[in-house]
Protein backbone atom coordinates (compact mmCIF):
# COMPACT_ATOMS: atom_id res chain seq x y z
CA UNK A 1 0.00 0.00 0.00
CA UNK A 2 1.52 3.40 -1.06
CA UNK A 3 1.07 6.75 0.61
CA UNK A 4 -0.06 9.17 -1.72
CA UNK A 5 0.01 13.34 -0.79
CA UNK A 6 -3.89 15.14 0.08
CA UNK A 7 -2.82 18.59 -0.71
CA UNK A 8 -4.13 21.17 1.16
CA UNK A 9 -3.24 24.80 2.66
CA UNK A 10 0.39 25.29 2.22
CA UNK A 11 1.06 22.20 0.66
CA UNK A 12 2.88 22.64 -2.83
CA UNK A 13 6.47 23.00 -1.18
CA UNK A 14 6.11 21.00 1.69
CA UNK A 15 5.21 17.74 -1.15
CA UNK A 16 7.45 18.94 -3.62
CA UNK A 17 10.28 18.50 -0.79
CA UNK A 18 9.14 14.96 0.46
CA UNK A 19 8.44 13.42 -2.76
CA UNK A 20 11.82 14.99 -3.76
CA UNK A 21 13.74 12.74 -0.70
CA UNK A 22 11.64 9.89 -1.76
CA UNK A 23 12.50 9.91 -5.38
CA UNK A 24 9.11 9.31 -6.00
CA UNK A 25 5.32 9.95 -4.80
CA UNK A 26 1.98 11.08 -5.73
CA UNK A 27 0.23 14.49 -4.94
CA UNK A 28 -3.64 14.75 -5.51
CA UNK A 29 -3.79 18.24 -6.02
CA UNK A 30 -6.83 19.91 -4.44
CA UNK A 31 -8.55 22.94 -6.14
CA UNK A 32 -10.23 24.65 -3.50
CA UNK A 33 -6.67 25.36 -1.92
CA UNK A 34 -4.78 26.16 -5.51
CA UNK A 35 -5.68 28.88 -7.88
CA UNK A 36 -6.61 27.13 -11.79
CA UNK A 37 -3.81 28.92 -12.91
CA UNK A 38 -1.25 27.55 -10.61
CA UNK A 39 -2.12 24.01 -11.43
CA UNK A 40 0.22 23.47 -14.90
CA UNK A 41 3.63 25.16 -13.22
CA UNK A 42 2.77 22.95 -9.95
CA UNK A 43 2.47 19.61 -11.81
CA UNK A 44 5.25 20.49 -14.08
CA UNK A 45 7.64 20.82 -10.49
CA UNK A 46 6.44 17.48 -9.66
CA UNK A 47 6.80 15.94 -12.70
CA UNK A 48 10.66 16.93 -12.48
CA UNK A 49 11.14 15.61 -9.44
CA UNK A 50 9.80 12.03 -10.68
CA UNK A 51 6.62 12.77 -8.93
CA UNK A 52 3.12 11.74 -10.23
CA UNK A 53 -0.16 14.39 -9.85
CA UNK A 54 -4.11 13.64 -9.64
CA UNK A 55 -6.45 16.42 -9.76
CA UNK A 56 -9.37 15.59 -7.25
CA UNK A 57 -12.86 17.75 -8.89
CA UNK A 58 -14.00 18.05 -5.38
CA UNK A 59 -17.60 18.35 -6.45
CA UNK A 60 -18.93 16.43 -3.80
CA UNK A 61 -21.39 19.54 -3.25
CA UNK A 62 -22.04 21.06 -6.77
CA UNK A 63 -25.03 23.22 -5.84
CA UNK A 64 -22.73 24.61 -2.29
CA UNK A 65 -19.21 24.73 -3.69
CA UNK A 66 -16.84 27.28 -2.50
CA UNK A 67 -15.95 29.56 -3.54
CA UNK A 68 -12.71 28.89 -4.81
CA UNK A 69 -14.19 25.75 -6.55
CA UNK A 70 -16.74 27.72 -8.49
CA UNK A 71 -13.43 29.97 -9.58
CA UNK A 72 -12.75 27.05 -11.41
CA UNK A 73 -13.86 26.50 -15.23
CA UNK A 74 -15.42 23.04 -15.03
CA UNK A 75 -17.71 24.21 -11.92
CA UNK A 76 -21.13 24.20 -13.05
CA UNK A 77 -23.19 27.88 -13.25
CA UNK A 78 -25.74 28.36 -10.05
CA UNK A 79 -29.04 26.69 -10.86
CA UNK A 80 -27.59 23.94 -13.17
CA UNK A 81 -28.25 20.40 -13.02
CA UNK A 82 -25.53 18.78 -13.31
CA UNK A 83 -27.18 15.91 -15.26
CA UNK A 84 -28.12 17.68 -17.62
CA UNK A 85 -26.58 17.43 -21.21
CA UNK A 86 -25.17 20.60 -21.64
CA UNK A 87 -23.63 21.05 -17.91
CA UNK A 88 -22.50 17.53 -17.87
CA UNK A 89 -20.68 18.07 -21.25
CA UNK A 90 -19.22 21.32 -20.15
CA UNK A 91 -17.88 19.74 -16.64
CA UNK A 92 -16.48 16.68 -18.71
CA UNK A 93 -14.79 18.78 -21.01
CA UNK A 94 -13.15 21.39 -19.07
CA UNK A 95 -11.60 18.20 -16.69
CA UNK A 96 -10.25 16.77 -19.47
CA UNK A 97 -8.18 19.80 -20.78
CA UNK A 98 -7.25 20.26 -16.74
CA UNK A 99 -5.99 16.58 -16.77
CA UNK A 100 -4.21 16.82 -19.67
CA UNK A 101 -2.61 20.49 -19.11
CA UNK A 102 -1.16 18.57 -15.99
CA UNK A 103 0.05 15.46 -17.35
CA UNK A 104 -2.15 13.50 -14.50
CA UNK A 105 -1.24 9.95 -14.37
CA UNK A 106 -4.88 8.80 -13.94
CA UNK A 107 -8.29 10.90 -13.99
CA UNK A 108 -10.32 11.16 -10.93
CA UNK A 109 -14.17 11.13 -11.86
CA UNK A 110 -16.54 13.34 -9.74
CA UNK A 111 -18.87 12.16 -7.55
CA UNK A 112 -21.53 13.92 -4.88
CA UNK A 113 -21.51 13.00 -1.81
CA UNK A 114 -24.13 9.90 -1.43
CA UNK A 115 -27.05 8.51 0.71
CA UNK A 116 -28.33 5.09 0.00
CA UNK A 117 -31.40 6.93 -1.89
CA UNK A 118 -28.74 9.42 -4.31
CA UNK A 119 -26.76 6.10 -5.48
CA UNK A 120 -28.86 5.75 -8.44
CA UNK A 121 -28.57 9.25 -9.31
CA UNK A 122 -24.45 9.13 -8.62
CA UNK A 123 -24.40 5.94 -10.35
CA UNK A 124 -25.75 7.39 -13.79
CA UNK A 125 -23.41 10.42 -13.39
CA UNK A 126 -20.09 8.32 -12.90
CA UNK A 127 -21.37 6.36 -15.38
CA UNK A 128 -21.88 8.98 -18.29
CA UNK A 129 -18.50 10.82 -17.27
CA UNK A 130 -16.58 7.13 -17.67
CA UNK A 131 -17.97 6.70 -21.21
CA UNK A 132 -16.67 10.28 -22.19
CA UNK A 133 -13.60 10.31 -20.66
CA UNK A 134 -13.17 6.47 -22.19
CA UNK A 135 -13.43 7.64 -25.74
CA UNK A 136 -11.04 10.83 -25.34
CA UNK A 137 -8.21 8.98 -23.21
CA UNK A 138 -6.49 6.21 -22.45
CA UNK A 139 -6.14 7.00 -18.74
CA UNK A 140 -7.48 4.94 -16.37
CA UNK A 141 -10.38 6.25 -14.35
CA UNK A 142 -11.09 6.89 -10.68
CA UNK A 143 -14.40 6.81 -10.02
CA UNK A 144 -14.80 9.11 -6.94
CA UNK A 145 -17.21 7.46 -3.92
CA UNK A 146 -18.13 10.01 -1.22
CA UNK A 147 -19.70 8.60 1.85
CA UNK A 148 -22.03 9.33 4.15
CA UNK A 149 -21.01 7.55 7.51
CA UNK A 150 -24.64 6.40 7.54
CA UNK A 151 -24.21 4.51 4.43
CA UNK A 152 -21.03 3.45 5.61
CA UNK A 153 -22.28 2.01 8.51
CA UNK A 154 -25.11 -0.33 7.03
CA UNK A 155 -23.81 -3.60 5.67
CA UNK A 156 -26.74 -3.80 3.25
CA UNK A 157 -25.81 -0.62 1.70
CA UNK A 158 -22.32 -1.41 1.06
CA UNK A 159 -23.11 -4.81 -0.50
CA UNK A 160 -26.15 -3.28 -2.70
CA UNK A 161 -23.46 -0.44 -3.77
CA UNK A 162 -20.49 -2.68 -4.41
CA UNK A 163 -22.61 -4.88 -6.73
CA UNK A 164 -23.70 -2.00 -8.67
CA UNK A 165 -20.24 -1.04 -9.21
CA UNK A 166 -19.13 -3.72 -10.79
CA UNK A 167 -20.63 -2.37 -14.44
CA UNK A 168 -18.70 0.91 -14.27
CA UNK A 169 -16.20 0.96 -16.88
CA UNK A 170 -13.71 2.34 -15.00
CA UNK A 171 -10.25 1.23 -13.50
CA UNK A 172 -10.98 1.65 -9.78
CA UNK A 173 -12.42 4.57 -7.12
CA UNK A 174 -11.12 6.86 -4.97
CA UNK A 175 -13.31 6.68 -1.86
CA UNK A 176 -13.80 9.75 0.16
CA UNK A 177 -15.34 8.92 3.88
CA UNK A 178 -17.21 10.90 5.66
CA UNK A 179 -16.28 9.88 9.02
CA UNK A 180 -18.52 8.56 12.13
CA UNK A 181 -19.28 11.33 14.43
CA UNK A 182 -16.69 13.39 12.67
CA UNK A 183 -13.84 11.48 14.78
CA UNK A 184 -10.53 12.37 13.87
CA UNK A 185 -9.71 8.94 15.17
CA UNK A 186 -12.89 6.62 14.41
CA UNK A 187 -13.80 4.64 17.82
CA UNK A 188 -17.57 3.50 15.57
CA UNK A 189 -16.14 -0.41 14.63
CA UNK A 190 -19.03 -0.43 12.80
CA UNK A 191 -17.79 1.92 10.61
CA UNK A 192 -14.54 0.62 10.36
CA UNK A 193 -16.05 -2.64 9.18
CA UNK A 194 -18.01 -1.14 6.82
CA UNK A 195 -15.01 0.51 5.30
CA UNK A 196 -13.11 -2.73 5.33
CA UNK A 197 -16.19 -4.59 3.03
CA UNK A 198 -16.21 -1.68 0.74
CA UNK A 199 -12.64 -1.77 -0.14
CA UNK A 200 -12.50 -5.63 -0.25
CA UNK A 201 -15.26 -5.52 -2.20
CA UNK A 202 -14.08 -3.68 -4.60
CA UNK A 203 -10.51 -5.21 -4.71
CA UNK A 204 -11.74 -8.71 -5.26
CA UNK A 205 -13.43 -7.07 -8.13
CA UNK A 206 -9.98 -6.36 -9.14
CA UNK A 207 -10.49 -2.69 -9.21
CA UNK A 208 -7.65 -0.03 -8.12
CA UNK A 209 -8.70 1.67 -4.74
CA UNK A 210 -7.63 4.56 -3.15
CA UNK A 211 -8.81 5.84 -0.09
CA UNK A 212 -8.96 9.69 0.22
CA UNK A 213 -8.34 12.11 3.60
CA UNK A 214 -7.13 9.34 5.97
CA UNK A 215 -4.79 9.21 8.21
CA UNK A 216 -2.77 6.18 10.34
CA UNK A 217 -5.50 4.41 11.11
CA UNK A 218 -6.48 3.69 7.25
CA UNK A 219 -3.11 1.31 7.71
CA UNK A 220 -5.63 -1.21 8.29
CA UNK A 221 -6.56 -1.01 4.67
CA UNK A 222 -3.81 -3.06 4.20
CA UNK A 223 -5.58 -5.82 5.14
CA UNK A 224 -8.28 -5.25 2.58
CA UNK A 225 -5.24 -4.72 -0.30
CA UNK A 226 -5.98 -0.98 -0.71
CA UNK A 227 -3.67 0.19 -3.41
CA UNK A 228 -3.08 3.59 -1.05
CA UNK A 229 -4.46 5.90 1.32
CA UNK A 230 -3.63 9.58 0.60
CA UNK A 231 -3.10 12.02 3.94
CA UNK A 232 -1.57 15.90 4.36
CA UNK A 233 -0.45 17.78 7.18
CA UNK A 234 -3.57 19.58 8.74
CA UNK A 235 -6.62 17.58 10.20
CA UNK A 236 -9.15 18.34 7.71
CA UNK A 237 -6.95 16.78 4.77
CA UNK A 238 -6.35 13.65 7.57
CA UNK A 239 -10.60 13.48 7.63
CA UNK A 240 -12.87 14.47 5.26
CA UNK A 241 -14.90 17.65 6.75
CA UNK A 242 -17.59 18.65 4.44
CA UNK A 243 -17.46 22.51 5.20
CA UNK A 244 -13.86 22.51 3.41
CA UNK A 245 -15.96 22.31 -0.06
CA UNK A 246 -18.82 24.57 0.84
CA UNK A 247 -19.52 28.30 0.26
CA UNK A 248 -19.62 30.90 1.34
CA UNK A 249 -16.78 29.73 3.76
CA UNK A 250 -13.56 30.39 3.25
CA UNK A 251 -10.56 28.59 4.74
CA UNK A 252 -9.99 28.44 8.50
CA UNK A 253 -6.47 27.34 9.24
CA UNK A 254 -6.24 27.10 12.52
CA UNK A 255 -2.44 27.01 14.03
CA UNK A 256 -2.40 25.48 17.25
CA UNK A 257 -0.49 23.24 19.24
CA UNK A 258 3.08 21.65 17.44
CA UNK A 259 2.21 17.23 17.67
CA UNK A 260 4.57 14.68 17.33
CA UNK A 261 3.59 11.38 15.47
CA UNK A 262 4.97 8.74 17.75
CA UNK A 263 4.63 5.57 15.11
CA UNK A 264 4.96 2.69 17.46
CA UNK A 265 2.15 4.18 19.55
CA UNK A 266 0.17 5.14 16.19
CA UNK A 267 -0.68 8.54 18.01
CA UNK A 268 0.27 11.92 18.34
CA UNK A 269 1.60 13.69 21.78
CA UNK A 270 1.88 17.42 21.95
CA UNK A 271 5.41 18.24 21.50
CA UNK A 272 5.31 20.14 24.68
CA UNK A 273 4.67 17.16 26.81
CA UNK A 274 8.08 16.15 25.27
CA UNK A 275 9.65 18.33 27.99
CA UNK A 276 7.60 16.36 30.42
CA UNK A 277 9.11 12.94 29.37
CA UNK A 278 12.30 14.33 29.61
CA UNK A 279 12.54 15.51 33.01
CA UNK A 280 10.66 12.39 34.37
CA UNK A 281 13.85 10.36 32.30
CA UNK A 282 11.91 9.18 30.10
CA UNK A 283 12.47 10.73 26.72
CA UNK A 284 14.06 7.84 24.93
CA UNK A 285 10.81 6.17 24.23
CA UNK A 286 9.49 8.42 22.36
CA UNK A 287 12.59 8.19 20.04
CA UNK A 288 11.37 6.92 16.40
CA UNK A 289 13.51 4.13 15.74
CA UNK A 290 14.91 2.44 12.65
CA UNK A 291 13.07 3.53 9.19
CA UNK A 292 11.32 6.11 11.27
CA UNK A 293 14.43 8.09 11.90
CA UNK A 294 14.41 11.84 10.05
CA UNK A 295 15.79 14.92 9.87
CA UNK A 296 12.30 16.60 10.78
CA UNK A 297 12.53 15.61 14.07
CA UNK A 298 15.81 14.50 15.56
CA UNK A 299 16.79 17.86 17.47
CA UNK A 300 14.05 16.64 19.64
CA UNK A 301 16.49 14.11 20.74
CA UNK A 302 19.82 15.86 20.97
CA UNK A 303 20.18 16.19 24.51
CA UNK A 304 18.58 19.96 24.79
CA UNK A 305 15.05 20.70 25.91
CA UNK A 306 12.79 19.43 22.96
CA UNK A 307 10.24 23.04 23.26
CA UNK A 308 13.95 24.99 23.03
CA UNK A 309 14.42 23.43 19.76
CA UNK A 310 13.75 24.86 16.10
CA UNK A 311 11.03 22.14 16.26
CA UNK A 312 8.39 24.01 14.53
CA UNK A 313 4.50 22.85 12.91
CA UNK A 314 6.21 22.17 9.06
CA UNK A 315 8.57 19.78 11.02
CA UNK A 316 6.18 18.37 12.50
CA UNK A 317 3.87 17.44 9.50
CA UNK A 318 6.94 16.42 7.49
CA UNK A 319 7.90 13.60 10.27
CA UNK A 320 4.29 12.39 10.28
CA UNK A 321 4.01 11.84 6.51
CA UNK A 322 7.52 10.44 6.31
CA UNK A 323 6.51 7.87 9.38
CA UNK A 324 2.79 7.26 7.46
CA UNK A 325 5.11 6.52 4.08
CA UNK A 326 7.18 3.91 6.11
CA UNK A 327 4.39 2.18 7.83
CA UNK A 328 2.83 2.21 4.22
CA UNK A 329 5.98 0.20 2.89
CA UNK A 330 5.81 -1.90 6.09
CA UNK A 331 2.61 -3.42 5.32
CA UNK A 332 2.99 -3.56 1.99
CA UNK A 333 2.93 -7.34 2.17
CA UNK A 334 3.27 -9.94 -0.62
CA UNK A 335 0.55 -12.46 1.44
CA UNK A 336 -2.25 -11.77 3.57
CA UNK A 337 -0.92 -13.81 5.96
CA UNK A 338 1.97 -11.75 6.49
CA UNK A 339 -0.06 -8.40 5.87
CA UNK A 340 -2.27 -9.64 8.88
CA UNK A 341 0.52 -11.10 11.15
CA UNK A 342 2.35 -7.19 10.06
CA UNK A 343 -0.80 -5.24 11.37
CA UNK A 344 -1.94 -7.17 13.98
CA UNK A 345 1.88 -6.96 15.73
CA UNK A 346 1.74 -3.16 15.35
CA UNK A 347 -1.31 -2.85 16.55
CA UNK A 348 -0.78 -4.81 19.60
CA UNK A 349 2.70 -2.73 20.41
CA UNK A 350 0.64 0.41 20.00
CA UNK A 351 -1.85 -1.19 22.65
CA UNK A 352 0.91 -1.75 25.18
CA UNK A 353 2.89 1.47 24.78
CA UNK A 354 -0.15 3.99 24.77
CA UNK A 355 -0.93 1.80 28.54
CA UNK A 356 2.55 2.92 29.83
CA UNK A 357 2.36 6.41 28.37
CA UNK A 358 -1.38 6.44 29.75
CA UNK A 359 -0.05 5.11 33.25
CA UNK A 360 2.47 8.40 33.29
CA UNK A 361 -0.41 10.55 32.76
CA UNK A 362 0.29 11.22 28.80
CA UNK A 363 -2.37 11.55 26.37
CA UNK A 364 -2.65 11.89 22.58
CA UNK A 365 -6.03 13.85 23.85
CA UNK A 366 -8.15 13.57 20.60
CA UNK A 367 -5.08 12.37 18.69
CA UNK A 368 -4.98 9.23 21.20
CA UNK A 369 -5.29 6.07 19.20
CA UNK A 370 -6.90 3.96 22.41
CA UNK A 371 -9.98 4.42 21.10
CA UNK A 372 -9.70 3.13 17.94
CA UNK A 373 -7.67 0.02 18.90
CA UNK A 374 -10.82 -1.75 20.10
CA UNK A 375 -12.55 -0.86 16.92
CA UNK A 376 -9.76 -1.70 13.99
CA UNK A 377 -9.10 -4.86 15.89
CA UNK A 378 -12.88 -5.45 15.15
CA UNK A 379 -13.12 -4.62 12.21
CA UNK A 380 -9.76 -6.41 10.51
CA UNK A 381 -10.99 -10.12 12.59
CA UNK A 382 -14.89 -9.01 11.14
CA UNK A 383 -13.43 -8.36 7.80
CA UNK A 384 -11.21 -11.83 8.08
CA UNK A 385 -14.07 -14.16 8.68
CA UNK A 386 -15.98 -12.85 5.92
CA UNK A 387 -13.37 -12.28 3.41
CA UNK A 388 -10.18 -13.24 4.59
CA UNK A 389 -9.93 -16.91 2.95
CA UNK A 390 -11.04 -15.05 -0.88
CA UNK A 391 -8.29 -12.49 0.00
CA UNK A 392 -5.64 -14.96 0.56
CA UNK A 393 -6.06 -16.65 -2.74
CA UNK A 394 -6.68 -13.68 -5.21
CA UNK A 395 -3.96 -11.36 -3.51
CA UNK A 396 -1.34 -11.74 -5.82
CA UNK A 397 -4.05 -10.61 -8.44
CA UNK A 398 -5.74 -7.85 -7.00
């Protein structure tokens, strides 16, 4: 499973640097936070770089868009259906000159956001855009599958939608979930197992999936063979949160409190509490070890108080990606077997580290993975008894 970038507020130098040290990577670029005409000289960095772009149409709300969206050619004129012949030819069009002014690697298909009653309607619309953009390109398509946690949530609605997928001519979907009680960290494991069916689903359909706005807990995607999860550096590009993409609000980036991503713990501390840690003598366990080493946070470790440091918020979301990227690569497994035996180890270190951090007093706070241990272990032993035996034989395929 690859890590791909979620671009969002400040994000074209920060993912031109990482994908730079990686030699390679994959930025979805996201319109609402990047001007139209700032899209070809953006790409064209990445491209040099070896990096790969997508351009995510973000139309998940195409009568509420903000206002940045509607800035953008392909958004459809106020009181338009979007279904409608002219509109939908207009939308299709303009997206394919975008994709192909960019060089994307694949094209990303809009999609609304859908309730189990809008699937027909979504359906049709996916559906008509994938037989344009099939006879203008030979890109593979993304159809784009944005969630209601509701629908999420109810096993009937994910096996009715899954089954109607399976006639879209396209390659595979980028899923965008709306997460259950707009957690950060998702403690629902009904939602979790709900994601998990969806994705293998879809997989054992052998169709590509990646899975939008997540962050380290959509490592247990892994299990399902999700091809990647994309993630940035502020919360709302880590979760999907609908008022991003509506009007008349404009962005409200919020600087607050410096985290660090501990990776064996799969949570983030506030760096402050680093200071904590140290005077109590116990500092050294929140050293990343191995892989997880990186420039973007050692001086938290070189012997001087970690909030005296030059340890600053870009820092901070560089070490988290770079850490996301290696547990990416980690359980990137050539077996389900091992995938499982990968996940369920890390899992069960995080368990028993976040106790003795918990036991000191330290809290991730709503960054704390303990509640979503209970609910990923769920999910992936849910997700195993119904699936786990037609994973194991088709994953070298899917």
């Amino acid at each position: 499973m690859e890590l791909y970038l979620q671009l969002g507020h400040g994000m074209q130098g920060l993912s031109q640097e990482l994908i730079k040290c990686w030699g390679k990577g994959t930025a979805i670029i996201s319109p609402v936070n990047m001007p139209q005409a700032k899209l070809a000289p953006y790409a064209k960095k990445i491209h040099s770089i070896g990096g790969e772009v997508l351009f995510d149409p973000q139309m998940f709300y195409p009568k509420e868009g903000h206002l940045k969206l509607q800035a953008y050619d392909y958004w459809p004129s106020e009181g338009c259906s979007i279904t409608s012949n002219h509109t939908h030819a207009d939308i299709n069009r303009e997206l394919l000159r975008i994709n192909n002014d960019i060089g994307t690697s694949q094209i990303i298909l809009p999609g609304i956001e859908m309730k189990e009653d809008t699937f027909e309607y979504n359906l049709e619309w996916v559906n008509s855009s994938a037989k344009y953009f099939n006879q203008k390109t030979d890109k593979e398509l993304l159809a784009t599958l944005c969630l209601y946690p509701e629908t999420i949530r109810n096993s009937a609605s994910i096996e009715a939608l899954t089954e109607a997928l399976r006639s879209l001519p396209v390659s595979g979907y980028y899923i965008v979930p709306h997460p259950s009680n707009n957690e950060y960290i998702v403690s629902d494991p009904i939602w979790v197992i709900g994601m998990m069916k969806l994705i293998s689903c879809l997989k054992l359909s052998k169709r590509k999936v990646i899975v939008g706005y997540s962050n380290h807990q959509g490592l247990v995607y892994s299990l399902a063979c999700a091809d990647a999860i994309a993630s940035g550096t502020y919360m709302n590009t880590r979760s999907f949160v609908p008022g991003k993409f509506k009007s008349p609000k404009d962005d409200d980036v919020k600087h607050k409190s410096t985290w660090y991503y501990l990776p064996s713990a799969f949570t983030e501390y506030k760096a402050a509490l680093l200071d904590v840690a140290m005077q109590r003598g116990y500092l050294d366990a929140f050293v990343p070890q191995g892989e997880y080493k990186n420039p973007y946070s050692e001086m938290l470790f070189n012997g001087a108080q970690p909030s005296s440091t030059n340890y600053n918020e870009t820092n901070s979301f560089k070490h988290y990606l770079h850490c996301l990227k290696i547990q990416c690569s980690l359980l990137s497994r050539n077996n389900y077997d091992d995938a499982y035996s990968a996940y369920e180890f890390m899992l069960s270190a995080a368990e028993n580290q976040i106790k003795d951090f918990k036991r000191r007093g330290m809290s991730g706070q709503n960054r704390d993975f303990a509640p979503a241990i209970e609910a990923n272990r769920i999910a992936m032993c849910a997700n195993d008894e119904d699936y786990g035996l037609r994973l194991k034989l088709d994953w070298g395929s899917i």
